[in-house]
C-alpha atoms as a PDB file:
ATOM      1  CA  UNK A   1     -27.452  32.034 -10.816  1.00  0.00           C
ATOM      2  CA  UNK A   2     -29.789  29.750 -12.983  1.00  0.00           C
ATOM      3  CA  UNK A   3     -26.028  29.795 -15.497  1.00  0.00           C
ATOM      4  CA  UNK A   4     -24.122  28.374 -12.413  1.00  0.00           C
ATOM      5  CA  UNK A   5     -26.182  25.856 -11.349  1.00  0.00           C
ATOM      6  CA  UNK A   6     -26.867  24.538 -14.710  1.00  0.00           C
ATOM      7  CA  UNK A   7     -22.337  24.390 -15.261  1.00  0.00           C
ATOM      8  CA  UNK A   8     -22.401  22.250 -11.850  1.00  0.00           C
ATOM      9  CA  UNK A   9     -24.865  19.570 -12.776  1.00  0.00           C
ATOM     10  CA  UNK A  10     -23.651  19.306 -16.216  1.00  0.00           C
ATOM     11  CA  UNK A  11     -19.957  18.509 -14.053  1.00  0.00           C
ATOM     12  CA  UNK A  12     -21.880  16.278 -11.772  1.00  0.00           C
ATOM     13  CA  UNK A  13     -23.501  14.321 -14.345  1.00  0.00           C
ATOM     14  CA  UNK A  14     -20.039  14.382 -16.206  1.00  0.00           C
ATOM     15  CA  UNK A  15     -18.600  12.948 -13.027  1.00  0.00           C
ATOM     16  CA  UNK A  16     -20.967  10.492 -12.745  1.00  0.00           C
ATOM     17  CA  UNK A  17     -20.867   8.836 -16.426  1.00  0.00           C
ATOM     18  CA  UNK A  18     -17.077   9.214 -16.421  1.00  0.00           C
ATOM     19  CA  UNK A  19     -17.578   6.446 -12.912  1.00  0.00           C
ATOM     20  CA  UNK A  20     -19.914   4.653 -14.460  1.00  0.00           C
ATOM     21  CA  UNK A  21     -17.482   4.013 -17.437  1.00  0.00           C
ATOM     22  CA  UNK A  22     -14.516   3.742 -15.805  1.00  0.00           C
ATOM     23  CA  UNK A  23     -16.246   1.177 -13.182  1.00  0.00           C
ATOM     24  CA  UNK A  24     -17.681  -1.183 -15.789  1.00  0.00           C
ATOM     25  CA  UNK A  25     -14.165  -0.889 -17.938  1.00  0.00           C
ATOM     26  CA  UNK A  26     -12.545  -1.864 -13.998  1.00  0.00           C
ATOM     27  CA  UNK A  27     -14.655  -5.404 -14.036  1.00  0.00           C
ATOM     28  CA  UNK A  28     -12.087  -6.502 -17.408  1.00  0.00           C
ATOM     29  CA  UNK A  29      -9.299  -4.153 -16.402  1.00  0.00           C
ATOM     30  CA  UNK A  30      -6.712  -2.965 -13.838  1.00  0.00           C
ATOM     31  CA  UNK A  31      -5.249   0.100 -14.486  1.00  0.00           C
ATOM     32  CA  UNK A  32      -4.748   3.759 -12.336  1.00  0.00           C
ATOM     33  CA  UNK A  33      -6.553   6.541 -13.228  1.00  0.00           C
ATOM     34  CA  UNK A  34      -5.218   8.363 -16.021  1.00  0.00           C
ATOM     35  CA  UNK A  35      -2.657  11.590 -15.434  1.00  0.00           C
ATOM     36  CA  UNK A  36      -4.651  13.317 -17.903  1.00  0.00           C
ATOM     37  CA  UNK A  37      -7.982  13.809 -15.145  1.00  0.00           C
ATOM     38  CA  UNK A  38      -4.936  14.831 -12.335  1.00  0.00           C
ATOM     39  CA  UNK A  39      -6.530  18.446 -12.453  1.00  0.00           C
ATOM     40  CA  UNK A  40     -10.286  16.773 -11.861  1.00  0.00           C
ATOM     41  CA  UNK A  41      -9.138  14.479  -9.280  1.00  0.00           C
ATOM     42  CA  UNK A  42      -7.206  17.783  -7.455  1.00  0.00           C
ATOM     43  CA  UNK A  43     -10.346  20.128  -7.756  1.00  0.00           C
ATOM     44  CA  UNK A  44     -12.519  21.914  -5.007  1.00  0.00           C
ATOM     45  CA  UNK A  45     -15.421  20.179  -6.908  1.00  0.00           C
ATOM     46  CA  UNK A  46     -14.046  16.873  -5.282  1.00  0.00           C
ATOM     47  CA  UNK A  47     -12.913  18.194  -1.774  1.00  0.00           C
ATOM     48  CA  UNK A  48     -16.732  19.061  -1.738  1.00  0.00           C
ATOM     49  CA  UNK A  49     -17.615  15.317  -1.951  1.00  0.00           C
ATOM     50  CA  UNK A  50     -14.537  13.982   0.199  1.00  0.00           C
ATOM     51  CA  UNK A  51     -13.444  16.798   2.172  1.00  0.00           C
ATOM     52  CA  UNK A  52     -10.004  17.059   3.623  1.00  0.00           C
ATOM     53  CA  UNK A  53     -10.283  17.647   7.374  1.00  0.00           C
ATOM     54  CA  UNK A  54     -12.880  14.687   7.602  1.00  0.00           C
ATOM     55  CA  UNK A  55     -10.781  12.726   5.937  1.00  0.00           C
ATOM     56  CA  UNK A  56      -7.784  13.529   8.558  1.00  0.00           C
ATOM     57  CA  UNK A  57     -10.019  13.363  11.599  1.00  0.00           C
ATOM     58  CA  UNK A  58     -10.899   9.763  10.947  1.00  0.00           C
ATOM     59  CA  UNK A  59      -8.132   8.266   9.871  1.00  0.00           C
ATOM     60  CA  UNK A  60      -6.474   8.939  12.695  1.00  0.00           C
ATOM     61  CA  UNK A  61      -3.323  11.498  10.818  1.00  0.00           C
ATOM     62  CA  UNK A  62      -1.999  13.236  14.042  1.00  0.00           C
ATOM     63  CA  UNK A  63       1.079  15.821  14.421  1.00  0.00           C
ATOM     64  CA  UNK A  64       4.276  14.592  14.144  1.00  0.00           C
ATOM     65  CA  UNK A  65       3.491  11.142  12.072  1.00  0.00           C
ATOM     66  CA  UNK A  66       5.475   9.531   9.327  1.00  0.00           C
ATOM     67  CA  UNK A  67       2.497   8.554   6.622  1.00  0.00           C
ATOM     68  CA  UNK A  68       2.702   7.167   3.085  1.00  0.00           C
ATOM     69  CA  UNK A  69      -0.003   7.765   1.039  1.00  0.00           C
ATOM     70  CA  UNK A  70      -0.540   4.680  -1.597  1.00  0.00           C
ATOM     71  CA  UNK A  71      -1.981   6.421  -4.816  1.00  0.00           C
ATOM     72  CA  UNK A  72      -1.541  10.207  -4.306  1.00  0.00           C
ATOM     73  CA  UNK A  73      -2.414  10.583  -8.062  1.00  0.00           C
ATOM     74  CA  UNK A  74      -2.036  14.516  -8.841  1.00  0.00           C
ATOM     75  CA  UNK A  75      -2.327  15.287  -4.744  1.00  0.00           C
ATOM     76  CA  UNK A  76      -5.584  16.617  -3.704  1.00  0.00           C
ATOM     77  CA  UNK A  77      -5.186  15.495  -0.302  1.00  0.00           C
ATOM     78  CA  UNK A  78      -1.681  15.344  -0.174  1.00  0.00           C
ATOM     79  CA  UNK A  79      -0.681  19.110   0.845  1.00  0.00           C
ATOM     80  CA  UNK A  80      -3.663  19.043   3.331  1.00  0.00           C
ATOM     81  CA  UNK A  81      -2.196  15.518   5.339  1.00  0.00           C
ATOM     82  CA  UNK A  82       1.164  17.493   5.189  1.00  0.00           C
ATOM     83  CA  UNK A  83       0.300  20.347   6.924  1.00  0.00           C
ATOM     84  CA  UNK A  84      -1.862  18.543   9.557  1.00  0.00           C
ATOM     85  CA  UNK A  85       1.368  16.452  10.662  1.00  0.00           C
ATOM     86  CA  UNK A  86       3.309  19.715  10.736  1.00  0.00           C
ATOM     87  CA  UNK A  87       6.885  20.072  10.648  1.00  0.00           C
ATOM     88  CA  UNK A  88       8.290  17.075  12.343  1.00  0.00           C
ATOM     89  CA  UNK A  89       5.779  14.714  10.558  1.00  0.00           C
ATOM     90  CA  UNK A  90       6.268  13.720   7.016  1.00  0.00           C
ATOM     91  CA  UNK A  91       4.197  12.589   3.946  1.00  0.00           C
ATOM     92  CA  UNK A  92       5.793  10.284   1.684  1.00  0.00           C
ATOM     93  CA  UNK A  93       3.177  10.289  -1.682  1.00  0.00           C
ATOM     94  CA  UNK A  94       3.850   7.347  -3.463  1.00  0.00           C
ATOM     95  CA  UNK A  95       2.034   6.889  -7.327  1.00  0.00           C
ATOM     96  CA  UNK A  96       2.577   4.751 -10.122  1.00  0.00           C
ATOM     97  CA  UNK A  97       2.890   7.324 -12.787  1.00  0.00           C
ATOM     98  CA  UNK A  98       5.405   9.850 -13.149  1.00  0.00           C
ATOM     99  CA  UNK A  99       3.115  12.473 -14.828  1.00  0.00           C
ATOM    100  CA  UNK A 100       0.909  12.566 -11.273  1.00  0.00           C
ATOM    101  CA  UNK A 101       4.148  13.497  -9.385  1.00  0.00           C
ATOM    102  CA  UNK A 102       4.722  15.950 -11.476  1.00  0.00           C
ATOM    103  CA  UNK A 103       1.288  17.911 -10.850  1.00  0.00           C
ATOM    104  CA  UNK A 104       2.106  17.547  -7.107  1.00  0.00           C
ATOM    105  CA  UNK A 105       5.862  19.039  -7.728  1.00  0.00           C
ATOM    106  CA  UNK A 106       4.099  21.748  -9.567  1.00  0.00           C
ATOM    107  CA  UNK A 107       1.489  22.189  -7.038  1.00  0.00           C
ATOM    108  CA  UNK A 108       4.038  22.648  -4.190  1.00  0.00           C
ATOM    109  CA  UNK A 109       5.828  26.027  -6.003  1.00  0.00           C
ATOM    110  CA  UNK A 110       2.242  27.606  -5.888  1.00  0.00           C
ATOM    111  CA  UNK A 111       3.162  30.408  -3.646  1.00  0.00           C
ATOM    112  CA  UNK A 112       0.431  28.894  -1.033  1.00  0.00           C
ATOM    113  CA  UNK A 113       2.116  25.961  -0.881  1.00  0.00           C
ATOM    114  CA  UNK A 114       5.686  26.853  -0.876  1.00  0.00           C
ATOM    115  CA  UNK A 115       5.988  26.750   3.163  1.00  0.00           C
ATOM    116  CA  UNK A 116       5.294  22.608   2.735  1.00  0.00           C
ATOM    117  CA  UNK A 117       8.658  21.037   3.393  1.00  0.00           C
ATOM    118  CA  UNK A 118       7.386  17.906   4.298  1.00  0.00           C
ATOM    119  CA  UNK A 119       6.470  15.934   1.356  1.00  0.00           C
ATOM    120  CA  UNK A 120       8.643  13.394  -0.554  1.00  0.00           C
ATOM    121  CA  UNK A 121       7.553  11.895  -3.515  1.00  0.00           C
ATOM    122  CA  UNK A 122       7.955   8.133  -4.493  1.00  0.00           C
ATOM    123  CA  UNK A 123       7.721   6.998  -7.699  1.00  0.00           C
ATOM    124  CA  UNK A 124       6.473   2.988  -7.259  1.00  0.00           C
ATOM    125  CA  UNK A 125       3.904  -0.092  -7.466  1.00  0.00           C
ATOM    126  CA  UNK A 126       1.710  -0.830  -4.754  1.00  0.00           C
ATOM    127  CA  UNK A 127       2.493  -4.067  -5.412  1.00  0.00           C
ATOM    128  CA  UNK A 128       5.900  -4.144  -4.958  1.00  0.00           C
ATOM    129  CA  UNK A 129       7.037  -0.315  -2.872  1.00  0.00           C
ATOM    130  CA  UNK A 130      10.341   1.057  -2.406  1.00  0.00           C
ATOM    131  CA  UNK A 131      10.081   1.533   0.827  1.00  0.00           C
ATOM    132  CA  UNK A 132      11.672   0.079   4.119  1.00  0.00           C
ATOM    133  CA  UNK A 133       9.718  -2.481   6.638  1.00  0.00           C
ATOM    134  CA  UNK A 134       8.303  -0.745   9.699  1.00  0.00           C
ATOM    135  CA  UNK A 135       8.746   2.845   8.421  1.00  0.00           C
ATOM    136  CA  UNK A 136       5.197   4.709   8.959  1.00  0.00           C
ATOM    137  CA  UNK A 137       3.191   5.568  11.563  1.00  0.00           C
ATOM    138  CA  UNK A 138       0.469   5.386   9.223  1.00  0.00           C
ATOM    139  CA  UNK A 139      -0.694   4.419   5.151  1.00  0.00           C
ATOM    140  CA  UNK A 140      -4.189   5.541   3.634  1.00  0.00           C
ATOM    141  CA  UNK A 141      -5.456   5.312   0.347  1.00  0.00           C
ATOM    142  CA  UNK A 142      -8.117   7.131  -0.698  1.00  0.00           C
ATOM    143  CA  UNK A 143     -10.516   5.249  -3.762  1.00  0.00           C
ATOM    144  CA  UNK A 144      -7.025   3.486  -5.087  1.00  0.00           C
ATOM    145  CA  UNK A 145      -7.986  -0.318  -4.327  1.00  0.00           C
ATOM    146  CA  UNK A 146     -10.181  -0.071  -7.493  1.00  0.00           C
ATOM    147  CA  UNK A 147      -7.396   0.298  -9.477  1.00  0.00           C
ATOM    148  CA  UNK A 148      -4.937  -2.331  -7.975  1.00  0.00           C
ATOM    149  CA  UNK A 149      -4.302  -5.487  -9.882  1.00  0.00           C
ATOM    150  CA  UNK A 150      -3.496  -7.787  -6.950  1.00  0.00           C
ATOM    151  CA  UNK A 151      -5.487  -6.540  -3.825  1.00  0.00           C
ATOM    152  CA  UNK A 152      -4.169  -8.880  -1.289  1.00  0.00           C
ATOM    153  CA  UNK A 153      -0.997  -8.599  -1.949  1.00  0.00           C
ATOM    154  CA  UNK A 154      -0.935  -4.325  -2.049  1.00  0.00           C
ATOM    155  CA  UNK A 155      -1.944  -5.306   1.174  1.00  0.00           C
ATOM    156  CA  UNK A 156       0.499  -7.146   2.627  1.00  0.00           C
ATOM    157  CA  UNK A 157       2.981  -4.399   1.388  1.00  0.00           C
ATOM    158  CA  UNK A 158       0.954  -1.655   3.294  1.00  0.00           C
ATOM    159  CA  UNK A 159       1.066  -4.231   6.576  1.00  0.00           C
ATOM    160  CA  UNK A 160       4.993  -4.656   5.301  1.00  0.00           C
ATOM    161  CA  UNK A 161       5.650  -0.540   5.799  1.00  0.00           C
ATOM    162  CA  UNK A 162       3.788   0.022   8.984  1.00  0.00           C
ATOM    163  CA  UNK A 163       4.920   0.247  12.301  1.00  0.00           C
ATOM    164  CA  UNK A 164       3.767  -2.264  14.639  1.00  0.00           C
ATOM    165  CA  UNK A 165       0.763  -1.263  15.668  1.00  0.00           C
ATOM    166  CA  UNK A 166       0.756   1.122  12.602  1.00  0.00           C
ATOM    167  CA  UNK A 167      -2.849   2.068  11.382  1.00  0.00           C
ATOM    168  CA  UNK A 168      -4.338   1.306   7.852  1.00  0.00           C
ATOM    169  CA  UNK A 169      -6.358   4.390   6.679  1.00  0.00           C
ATOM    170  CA  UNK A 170      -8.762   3.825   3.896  1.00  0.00           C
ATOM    171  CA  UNK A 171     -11.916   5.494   2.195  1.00  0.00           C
ATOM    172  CA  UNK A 172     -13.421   3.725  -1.129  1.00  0.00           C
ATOM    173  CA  UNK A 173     -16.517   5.207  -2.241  1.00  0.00           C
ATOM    174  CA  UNK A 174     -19.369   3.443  -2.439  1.00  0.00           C
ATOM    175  CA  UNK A 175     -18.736   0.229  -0.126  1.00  0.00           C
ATOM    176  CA  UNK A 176     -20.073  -0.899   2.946  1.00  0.00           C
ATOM    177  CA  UNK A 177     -18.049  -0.077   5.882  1.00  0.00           C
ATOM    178  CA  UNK A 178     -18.475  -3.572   7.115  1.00  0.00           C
ATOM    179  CA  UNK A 179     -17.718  -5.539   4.091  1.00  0.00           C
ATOM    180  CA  UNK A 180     -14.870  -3.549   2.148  1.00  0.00           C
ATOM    181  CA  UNK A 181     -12.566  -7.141   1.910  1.00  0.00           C
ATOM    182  CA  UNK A 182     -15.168  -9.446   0.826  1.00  0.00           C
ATOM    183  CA  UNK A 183     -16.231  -6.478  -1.809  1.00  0.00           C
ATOM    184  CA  UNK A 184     -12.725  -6.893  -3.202  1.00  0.00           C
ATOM    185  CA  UNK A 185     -12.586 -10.530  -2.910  1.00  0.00           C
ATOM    186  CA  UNK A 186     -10.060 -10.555  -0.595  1.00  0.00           C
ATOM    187  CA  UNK A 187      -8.607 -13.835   0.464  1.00  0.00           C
ATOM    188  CA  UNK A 188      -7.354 -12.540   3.372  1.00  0.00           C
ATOM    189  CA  UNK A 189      -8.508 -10.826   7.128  1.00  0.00           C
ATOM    190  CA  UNK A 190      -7.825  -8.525   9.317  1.00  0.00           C
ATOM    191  CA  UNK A 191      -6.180 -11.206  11.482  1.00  0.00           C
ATOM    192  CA  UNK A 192      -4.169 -12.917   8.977  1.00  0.00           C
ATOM    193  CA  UNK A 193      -2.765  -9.547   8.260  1.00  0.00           C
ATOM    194  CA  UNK A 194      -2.348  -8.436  12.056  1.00  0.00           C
ATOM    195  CA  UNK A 195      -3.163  -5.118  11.303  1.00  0.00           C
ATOM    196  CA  UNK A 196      -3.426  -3.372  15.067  1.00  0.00           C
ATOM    197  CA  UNK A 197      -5.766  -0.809  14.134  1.00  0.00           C
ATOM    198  CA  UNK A 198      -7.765  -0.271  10.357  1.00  0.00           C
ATOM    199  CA  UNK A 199      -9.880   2.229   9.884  1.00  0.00           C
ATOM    200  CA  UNK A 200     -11.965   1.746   6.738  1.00  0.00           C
ATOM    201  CA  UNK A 201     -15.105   4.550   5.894  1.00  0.00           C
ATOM    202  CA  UNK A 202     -16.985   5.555   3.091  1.00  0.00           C
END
């Protein structure tokens, strides 16, 4: 017992001084979270810490939606948001490297996963997303602003994609609920982007 409990704070503190790096290196530097951690970022460890059905439940993800999720990295939520819009929703996963798509294309021949239809994956910028105006029902990121060059204008591309009175899903760790633009120096509001409904949560 002592053995396993000594192997999950040696991970935690791990997980901890890899944010702590990656966060200071973030103040000089944009860039997305490397493919090589995919297998991390998809663990139980971290569904633990964010877990899935919360995650669903207050964004708002309902049966039969059309969501994109901006950032998917190696999908550790993305098979869970697929299932909860069932068969006449659908996920598209968009990330900015092609090595993260491919752990989610592997992930969906797992034999548990094989019944997931629903998900199409989008290889694409934030900043600039192949995707039609007025397509989704709903967009969430989950801790993906950190890593986005130009903040404001990722989100004008999310407002771009939704739906008129589309909702903007997202969770960032670590930030005030209340203060999540001027944390990222945004130059813009919630008005000025007409977003009809954000939800943003820590």
């Amino acid at each position: 017992m002592s053995t396993i409990i000594t192997i999950l704070l040696v991970i935690l503190v791990i997980f901890i001084l890899w944010q702590v790096f990656i966060r200071l290196l973030r103040r000089y530097f944009d860039f997305p979270a490397p493919a090589f951690i995919g297998n991390f970022l998809d663990s139980d460890f971290r569904r633990k810490i964010q877990p899935p059905d919360k995650i669903i439940s207050r964004s708002g993800i309902k049966e039969g939606m059309k969501i994109l999720e901006v950032g998917c990295c190696s999908g550790a939520f993305t098979t869970f948001v697929a299932r909860a819009v069932g068969d006449k929703g659908e996920v598209f996963a968009l990330d900015i490297q092609p090595e993260m798509l491919k752990q989610i294309e592997n992930k969906l021949k797992h034999p548990e996963n094989r019944d997931i239809k629903n998900i199409r994956l989008i290889e694409g910028d934030a900043l600039n997303m192949p995707l039609e105006d007025n397509s989704f029902d709903l967009v969430y990121t989950i801790t993906v602003f950190q890593e986005i060059p130009d903040k404001n204008k990722a989100l004008k591309e999310m407002k771009r994609v939704l739906k008129p009175k589309g909702i903007l899903a997202t969770l960032e760790n670590s930030l005030k609920k209340s203060s999540i633009f001027e944390s990222y120096e945004f130059s813009v509001s919630r008005k000025s982007l007409i977003f009809e409904d954000y939800r943003i949560f820590t």
